[in-house]
N, C-alpha and C. Protein backbone atom coordinates (compact mmCIF):
# COMPACT_ATOMS: atom_id res chain seq x y z
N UNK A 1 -81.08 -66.57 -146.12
CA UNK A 1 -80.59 -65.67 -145.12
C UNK A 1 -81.06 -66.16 -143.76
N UNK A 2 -80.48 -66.56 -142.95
CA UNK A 2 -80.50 -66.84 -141.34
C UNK A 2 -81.29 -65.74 -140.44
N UNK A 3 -82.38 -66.27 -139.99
CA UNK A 3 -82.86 -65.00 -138.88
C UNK A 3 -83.28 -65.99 -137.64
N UNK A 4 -83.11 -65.44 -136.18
CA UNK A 4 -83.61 -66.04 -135.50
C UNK A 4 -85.12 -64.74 -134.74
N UNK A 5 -85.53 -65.81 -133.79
CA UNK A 5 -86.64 -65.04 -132.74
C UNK A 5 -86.47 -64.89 -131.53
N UNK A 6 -86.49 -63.96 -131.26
CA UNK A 6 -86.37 -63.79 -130.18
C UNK A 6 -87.80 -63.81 -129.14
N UNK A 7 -87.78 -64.02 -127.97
CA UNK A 7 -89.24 -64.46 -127.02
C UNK A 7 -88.99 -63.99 -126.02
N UNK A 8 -90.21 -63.40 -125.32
CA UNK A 8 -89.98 -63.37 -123.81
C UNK A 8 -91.13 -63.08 -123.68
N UNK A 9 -90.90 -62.05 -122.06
CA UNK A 9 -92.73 -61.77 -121.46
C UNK A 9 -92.16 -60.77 -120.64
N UNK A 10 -92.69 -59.70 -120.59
CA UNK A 10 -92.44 -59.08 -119.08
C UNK A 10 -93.51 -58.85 -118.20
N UNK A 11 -93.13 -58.75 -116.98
CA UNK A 11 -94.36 -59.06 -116.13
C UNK A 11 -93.54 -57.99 -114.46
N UNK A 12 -94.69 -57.63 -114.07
CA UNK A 12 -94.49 -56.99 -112.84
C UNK A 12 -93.36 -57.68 -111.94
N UNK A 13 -92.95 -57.35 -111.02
CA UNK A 13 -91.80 -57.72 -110.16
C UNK A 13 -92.60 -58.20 -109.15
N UNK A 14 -92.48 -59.49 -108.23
CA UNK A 14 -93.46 -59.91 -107.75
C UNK A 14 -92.32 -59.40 -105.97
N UNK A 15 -92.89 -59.01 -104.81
CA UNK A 15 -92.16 -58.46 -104.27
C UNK A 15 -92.87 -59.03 -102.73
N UNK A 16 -92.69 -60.36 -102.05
CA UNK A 16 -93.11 -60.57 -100.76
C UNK A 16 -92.51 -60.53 -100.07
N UNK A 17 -92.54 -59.55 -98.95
CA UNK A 17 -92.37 -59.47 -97.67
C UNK A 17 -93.04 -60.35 -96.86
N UNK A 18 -91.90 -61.09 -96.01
CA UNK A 18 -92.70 -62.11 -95.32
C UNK A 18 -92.06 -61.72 -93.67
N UNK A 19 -93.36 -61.35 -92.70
CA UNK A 19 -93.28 -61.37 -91.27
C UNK A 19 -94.66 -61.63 -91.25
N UNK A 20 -94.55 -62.63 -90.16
CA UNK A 20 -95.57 -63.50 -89.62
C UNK A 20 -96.26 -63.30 -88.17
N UNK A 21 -96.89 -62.48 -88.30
CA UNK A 21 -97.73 -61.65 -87.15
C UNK A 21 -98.70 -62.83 -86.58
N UNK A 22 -98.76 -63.83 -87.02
CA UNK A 22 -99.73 -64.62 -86.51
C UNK A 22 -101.36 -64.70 -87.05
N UNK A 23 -101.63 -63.83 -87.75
CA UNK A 23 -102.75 -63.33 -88.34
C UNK A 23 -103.18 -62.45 -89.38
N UNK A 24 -103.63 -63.51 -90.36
CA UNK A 24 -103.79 -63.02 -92.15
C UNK A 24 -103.93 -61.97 -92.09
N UNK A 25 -104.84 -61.56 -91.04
CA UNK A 25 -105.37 -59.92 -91.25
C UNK A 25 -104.10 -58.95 -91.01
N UNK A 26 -103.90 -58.69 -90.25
CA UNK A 26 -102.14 -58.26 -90.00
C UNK A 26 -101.23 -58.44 -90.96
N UNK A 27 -101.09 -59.37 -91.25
CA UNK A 27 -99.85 -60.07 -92.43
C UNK A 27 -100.43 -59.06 -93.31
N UNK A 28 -101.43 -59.18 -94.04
CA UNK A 28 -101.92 -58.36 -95.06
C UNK A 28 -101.87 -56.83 -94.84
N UNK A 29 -102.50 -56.70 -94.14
CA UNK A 29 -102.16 -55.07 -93.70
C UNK A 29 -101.02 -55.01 -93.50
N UNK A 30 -100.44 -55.62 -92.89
CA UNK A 30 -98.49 -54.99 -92.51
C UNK A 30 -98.06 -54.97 -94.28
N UNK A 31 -98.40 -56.01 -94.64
CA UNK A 31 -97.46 -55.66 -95.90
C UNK A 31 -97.39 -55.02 -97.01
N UNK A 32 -99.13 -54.15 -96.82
CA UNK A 32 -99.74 -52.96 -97.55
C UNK A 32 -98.92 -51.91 -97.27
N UNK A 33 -98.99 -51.74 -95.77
CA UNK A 33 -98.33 -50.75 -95.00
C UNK A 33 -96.75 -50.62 -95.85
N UNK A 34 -96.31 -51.50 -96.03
CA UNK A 34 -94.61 -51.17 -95.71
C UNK A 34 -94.70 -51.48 -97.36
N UNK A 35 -95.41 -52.17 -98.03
CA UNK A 35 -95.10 -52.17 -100.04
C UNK A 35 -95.60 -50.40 -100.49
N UNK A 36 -96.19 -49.88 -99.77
CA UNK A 36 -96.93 -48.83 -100.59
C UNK A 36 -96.21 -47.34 -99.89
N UNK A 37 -95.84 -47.86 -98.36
CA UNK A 37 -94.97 -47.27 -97.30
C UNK A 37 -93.79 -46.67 -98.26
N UNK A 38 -93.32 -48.01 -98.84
CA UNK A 38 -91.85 -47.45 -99.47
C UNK A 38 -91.98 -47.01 -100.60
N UNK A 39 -92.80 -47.12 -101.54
CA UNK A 39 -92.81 -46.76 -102.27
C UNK A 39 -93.20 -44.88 -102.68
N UNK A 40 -94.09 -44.62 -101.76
CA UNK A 40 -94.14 -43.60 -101.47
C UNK A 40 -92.67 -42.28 -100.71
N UNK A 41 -92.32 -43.52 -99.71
CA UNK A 41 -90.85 -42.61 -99.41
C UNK A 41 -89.81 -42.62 -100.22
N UNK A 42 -89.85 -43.39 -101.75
CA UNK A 42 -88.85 -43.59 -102.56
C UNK A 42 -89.34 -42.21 -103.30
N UNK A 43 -90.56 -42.35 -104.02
CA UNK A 43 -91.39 -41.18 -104.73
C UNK A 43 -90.59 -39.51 -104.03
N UNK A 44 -91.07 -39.80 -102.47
CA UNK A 44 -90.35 -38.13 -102.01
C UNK A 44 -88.98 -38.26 -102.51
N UNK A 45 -87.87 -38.94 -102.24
CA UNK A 45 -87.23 -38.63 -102.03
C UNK A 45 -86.15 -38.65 -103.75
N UNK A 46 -86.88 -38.96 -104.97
CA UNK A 46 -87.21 -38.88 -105.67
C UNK A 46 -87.00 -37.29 -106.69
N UNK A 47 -88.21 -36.95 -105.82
CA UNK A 47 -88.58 -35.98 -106.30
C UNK A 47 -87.96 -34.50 -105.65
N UNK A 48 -87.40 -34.98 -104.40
CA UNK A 48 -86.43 -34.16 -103.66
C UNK A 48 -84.89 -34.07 -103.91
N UNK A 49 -84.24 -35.21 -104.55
CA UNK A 49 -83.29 -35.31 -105.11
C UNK A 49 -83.25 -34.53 -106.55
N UNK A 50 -84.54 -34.72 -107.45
CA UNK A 50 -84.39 -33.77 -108.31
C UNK A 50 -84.33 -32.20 -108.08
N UNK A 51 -84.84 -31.93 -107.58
CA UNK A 51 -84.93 -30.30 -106.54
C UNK A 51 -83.82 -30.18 -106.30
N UNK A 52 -82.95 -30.79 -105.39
CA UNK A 52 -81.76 -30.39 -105.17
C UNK A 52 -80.73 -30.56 -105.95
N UNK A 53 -80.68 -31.69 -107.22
CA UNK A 53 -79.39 -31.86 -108.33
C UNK A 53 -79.95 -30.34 -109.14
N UNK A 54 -81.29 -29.77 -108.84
CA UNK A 54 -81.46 -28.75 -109.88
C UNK A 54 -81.02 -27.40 -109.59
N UNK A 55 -81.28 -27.34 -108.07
CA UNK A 55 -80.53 -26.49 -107.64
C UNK A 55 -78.73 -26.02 -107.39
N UNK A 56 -78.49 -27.25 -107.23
CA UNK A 56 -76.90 -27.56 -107.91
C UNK A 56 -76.12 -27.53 -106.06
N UNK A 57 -76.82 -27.41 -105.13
CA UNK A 57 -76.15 -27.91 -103.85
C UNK A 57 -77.06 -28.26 -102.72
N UNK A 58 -76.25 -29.07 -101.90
CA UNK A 58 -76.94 -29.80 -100.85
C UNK A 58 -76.47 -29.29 -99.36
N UNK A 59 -77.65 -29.16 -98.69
CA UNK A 59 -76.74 -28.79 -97.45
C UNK A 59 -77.61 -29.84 -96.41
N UNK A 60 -77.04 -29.42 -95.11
CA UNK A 60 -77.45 -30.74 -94.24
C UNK A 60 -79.20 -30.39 -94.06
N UNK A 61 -79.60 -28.99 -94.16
CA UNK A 61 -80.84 -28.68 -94.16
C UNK A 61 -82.12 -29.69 -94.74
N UNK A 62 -81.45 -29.55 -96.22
CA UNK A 62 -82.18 -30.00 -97.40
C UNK A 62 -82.24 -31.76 -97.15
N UNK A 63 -80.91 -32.18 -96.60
CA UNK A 63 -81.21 -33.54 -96.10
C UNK A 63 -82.23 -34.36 -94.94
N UNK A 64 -82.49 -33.10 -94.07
CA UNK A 64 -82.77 -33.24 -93.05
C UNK A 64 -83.96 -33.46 -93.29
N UNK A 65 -84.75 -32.50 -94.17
CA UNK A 65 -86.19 -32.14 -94.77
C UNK A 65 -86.62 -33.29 -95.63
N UNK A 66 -85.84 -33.66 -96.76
CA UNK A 66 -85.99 -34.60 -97.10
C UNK A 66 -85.97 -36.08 -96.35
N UNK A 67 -85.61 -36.15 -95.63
CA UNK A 67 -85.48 -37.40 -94.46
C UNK A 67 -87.16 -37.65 -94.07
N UNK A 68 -87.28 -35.91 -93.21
CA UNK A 68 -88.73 -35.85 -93.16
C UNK A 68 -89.81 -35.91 -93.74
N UNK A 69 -89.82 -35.67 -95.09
CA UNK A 69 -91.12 -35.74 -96.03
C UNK A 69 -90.80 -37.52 -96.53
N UNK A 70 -89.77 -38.15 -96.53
CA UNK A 70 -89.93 -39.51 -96.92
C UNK A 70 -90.73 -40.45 -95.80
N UNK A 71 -90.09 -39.82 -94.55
CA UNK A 71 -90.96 -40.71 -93.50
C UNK A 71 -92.36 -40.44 -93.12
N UNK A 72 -93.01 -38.84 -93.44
CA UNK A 72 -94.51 -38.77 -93.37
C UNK A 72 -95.04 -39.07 -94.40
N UNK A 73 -94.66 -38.88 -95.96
CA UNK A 73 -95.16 -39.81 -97.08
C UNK A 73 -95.28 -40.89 -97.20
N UNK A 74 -93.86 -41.92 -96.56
CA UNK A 74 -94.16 -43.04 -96.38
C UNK A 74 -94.84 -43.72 -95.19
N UNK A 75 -95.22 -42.85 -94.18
CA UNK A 75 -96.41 -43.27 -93.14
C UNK A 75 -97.89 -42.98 -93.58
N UNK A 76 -97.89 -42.13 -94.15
CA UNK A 76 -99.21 -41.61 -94.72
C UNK A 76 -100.08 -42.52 -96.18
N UNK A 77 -99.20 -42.68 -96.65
CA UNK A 77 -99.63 -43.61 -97.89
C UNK A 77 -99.56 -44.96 -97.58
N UNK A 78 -98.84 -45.41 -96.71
CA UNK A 78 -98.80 -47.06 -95.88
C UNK A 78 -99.81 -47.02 -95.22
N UNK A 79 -100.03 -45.84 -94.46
CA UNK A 79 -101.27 -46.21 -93.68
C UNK A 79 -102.68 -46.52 -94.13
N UNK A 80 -103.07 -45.91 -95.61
CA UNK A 80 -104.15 -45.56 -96.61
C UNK A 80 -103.69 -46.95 -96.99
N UNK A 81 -102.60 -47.64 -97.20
CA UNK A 81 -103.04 -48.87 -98.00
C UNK A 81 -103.32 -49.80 -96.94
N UNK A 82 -102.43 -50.02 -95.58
CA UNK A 82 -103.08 -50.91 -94.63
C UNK A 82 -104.15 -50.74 -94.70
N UNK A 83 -105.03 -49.53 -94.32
CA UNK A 83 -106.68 -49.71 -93.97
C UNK A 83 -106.98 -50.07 -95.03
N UNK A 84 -106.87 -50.05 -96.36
CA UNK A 84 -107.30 -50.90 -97.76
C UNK A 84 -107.14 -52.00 -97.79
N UNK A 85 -106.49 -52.87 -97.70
CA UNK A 85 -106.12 -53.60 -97.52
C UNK A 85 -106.89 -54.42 -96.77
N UNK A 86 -106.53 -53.80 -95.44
CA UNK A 86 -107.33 -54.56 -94.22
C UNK A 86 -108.85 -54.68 -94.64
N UNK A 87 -109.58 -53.47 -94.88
CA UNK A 87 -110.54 -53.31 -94.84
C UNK A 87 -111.05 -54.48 -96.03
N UNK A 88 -110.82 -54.89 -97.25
CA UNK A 88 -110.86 -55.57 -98.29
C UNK A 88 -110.55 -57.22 -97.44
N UNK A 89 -109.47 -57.16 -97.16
CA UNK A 89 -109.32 -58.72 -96.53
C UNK A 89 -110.82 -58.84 -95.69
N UNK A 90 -111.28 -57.58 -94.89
CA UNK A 90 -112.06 -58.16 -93.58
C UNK A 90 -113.57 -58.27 -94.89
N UNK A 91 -113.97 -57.78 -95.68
CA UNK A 91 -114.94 -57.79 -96.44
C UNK A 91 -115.37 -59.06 -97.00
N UNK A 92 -113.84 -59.69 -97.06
CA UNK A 92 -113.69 -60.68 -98.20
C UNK A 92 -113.97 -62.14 -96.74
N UNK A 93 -113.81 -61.60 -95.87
CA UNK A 93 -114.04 -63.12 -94.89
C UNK A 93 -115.46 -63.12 -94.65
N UNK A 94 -115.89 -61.85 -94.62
CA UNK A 94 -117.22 -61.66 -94.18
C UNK A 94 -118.40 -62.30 -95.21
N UNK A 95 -118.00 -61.60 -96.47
CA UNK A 95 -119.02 -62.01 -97.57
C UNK A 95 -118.34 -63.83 -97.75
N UNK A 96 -117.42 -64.11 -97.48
CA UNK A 96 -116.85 -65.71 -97.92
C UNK A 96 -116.81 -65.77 -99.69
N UNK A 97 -116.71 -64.27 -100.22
CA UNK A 97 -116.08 -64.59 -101.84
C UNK A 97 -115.08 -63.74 -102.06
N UNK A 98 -114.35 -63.59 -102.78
CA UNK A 98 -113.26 -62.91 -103.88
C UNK A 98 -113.79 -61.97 -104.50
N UNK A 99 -114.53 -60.93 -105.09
CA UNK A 99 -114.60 -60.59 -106.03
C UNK A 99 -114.68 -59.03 -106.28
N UNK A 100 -115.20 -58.12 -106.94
CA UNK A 100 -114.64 -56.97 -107.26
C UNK A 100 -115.21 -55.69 -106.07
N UNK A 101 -116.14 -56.71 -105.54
CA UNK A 101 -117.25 -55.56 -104.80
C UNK A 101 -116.14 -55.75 -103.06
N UNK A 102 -115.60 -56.54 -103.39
CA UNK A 102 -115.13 -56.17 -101.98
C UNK A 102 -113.97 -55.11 -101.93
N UNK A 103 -113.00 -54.71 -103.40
CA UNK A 103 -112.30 -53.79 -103.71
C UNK A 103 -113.42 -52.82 -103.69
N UNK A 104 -114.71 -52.61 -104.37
CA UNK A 104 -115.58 -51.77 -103.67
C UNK A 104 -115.58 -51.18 -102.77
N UNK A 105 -115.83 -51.89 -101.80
CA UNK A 105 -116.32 -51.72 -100.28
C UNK A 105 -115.17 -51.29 -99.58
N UNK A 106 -113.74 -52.07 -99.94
CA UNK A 106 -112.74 -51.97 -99.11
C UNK A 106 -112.60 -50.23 -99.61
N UNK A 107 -112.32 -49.75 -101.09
CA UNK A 107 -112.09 -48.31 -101.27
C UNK A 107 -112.68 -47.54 -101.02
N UNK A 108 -114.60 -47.34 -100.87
CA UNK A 108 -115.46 -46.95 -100.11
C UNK A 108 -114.80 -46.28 -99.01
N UNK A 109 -114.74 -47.91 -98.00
CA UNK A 109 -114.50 -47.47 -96.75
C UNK A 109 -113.41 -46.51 -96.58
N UNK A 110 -111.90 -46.31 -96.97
CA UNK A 110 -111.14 -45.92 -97.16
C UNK A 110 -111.22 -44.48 -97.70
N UNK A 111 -111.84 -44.44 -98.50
CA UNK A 111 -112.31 -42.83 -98.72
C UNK A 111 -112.62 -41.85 -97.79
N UNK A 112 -113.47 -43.03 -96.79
CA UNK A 112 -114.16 -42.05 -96.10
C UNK A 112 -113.66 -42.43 -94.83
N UNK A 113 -112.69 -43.52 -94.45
CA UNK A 113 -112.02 -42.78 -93.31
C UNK A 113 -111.04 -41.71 -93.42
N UNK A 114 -110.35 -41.76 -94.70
CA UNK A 114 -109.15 -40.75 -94.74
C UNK A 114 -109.85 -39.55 -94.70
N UNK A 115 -110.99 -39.28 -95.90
CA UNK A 115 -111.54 -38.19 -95.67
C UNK A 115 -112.02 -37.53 -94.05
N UNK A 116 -112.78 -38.58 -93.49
CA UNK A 116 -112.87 -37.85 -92.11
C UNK A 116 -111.52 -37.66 -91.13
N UNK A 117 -110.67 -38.13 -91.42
CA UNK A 117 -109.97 -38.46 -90.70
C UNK A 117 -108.75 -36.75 -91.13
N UNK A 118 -109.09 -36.05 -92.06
CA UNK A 118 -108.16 -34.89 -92.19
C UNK A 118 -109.86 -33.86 -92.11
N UNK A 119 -110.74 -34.04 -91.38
CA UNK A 119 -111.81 -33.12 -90.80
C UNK A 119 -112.83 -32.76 -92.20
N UNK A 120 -112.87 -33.34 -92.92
CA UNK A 120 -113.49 -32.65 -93.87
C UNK A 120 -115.03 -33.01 -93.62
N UNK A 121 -115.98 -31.78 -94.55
CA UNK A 121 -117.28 -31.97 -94.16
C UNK A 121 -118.26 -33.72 -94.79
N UNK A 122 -119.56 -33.59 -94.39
CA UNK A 122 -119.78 -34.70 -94.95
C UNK A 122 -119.96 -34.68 -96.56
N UNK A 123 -120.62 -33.47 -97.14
CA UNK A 123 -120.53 -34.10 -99.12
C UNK A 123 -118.71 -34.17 -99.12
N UNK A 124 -117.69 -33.49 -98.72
CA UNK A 124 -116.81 -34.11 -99.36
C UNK A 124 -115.69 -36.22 -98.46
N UNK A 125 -116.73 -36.06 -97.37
CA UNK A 125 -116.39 -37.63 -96.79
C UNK A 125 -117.52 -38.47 -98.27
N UNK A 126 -118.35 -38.17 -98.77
CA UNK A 126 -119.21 -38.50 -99.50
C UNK A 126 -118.54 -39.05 -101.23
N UNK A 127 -118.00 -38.08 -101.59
CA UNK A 127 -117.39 -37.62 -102.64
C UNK A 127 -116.21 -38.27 -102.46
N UNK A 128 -115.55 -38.32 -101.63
CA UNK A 128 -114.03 -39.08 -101.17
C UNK A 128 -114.28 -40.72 -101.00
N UNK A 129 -115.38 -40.86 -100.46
CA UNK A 129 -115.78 -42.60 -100.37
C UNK A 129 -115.91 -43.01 -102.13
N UNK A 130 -117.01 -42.55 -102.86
CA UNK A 130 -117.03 -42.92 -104.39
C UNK A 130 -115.89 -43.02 -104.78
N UNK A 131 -114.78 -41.71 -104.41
CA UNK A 131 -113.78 -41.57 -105.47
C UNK A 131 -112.86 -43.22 -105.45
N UNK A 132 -113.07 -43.14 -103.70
CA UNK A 132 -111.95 -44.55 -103.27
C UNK A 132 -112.90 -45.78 -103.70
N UNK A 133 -114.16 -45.81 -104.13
CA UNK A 133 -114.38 -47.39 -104.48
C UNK A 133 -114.36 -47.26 -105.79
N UNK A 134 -114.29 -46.04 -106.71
CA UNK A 134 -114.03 -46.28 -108.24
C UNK A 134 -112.52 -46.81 -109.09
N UNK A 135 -112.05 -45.82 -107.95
CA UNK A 135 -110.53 -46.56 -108.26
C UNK A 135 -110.15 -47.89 -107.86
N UNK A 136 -110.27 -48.10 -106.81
CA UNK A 136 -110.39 -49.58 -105.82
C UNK A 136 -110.72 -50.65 -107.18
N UNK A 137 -112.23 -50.22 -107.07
CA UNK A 137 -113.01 -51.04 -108.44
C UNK A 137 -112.55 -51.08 -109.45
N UNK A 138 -111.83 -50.23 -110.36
CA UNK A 138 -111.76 -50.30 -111.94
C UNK A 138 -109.75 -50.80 -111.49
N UNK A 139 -108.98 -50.29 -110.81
CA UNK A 139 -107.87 -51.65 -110.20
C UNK A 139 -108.05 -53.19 -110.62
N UNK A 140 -108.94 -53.27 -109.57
CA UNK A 140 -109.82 -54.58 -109.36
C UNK A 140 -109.95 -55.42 -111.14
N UNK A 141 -110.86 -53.89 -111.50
CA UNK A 141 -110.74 -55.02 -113.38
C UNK A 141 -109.92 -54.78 -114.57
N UNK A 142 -109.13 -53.67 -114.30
CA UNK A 142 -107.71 -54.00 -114.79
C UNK A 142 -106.84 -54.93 -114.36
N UNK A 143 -106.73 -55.11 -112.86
CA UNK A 143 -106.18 -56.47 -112.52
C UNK A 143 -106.62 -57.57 -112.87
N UNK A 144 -108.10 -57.97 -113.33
CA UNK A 144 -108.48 -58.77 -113.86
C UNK A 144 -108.36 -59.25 -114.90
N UNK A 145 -108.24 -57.75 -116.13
CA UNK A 145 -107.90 -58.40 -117.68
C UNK A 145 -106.90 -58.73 -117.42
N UNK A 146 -105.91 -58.17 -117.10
CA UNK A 146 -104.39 -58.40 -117.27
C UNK A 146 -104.02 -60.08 -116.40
């Protein structure tokens, strides 16, 4: 009886945006900004499209609103990954290595600017820095096994 095999691999979608600011640091941050930017305004609008196919009509209101929550979601979450980003690139020139502690440091930092940065007190700027270098970090070594 005849059988064949079939093979493959799947693998993430590899997705570069290329504008050339003149400077790695920039390049990198811009393209945090606008990969995590959109993805986030796809997410609203997403999740706003379901709302409204559930509700069963659209008016120019509901478009309008939705317009708006895609462009502050997608400024708000671009901006959290530029400073990640950035902050991780600038770690990584400073120390002169690669390795997991600068996803550390970079999510650290990031914790605790966002946290201060929407007024909160210091245990929760405290609590918000850990949270951003644990995730940052355990990223970091899931990106690694894989």
């Amino acid at each position: 009886m005849p059988w064949s095999r079939i093979s493959g691999s799947v693998s993430s979608p590899q997705v570069d945006v290329v504008i050339d600011m003149g400077n790695p640091f920039l390049n990198l941050t811009l393209d945090g900004f606008l990969k995590i930017g959109t993805v986030a305004a796809s997410r609203a609008l997403a999740e706003d499209a379901y709302h409204i196919v559930r509700k069963g009509s659209i008016s120019s209101n509901d478009f309008e609103k939705t317009l708006k929550k895609m462009c502050k979601e997608g400024a708000y979450w671009g901006a959290i990954a530029g400073v990640y980003v950035g902050t991780e690139y600038g770690v990584e020139r400073i120390r002169g290595t690669r390795d997991w502690k600068n996803a550390l440091i970079g999510g650290a930092v990031t914790g605790a600017i966002v946290s201060a940065a929407n007024n909160n007190k210091n245990d929760k700027i405290a609590v918000d820095a850990i949270t951003g270098a644990a995730i940052a970090t355990a990223a970091e070594f899931i990106n690694y096994i894989t």
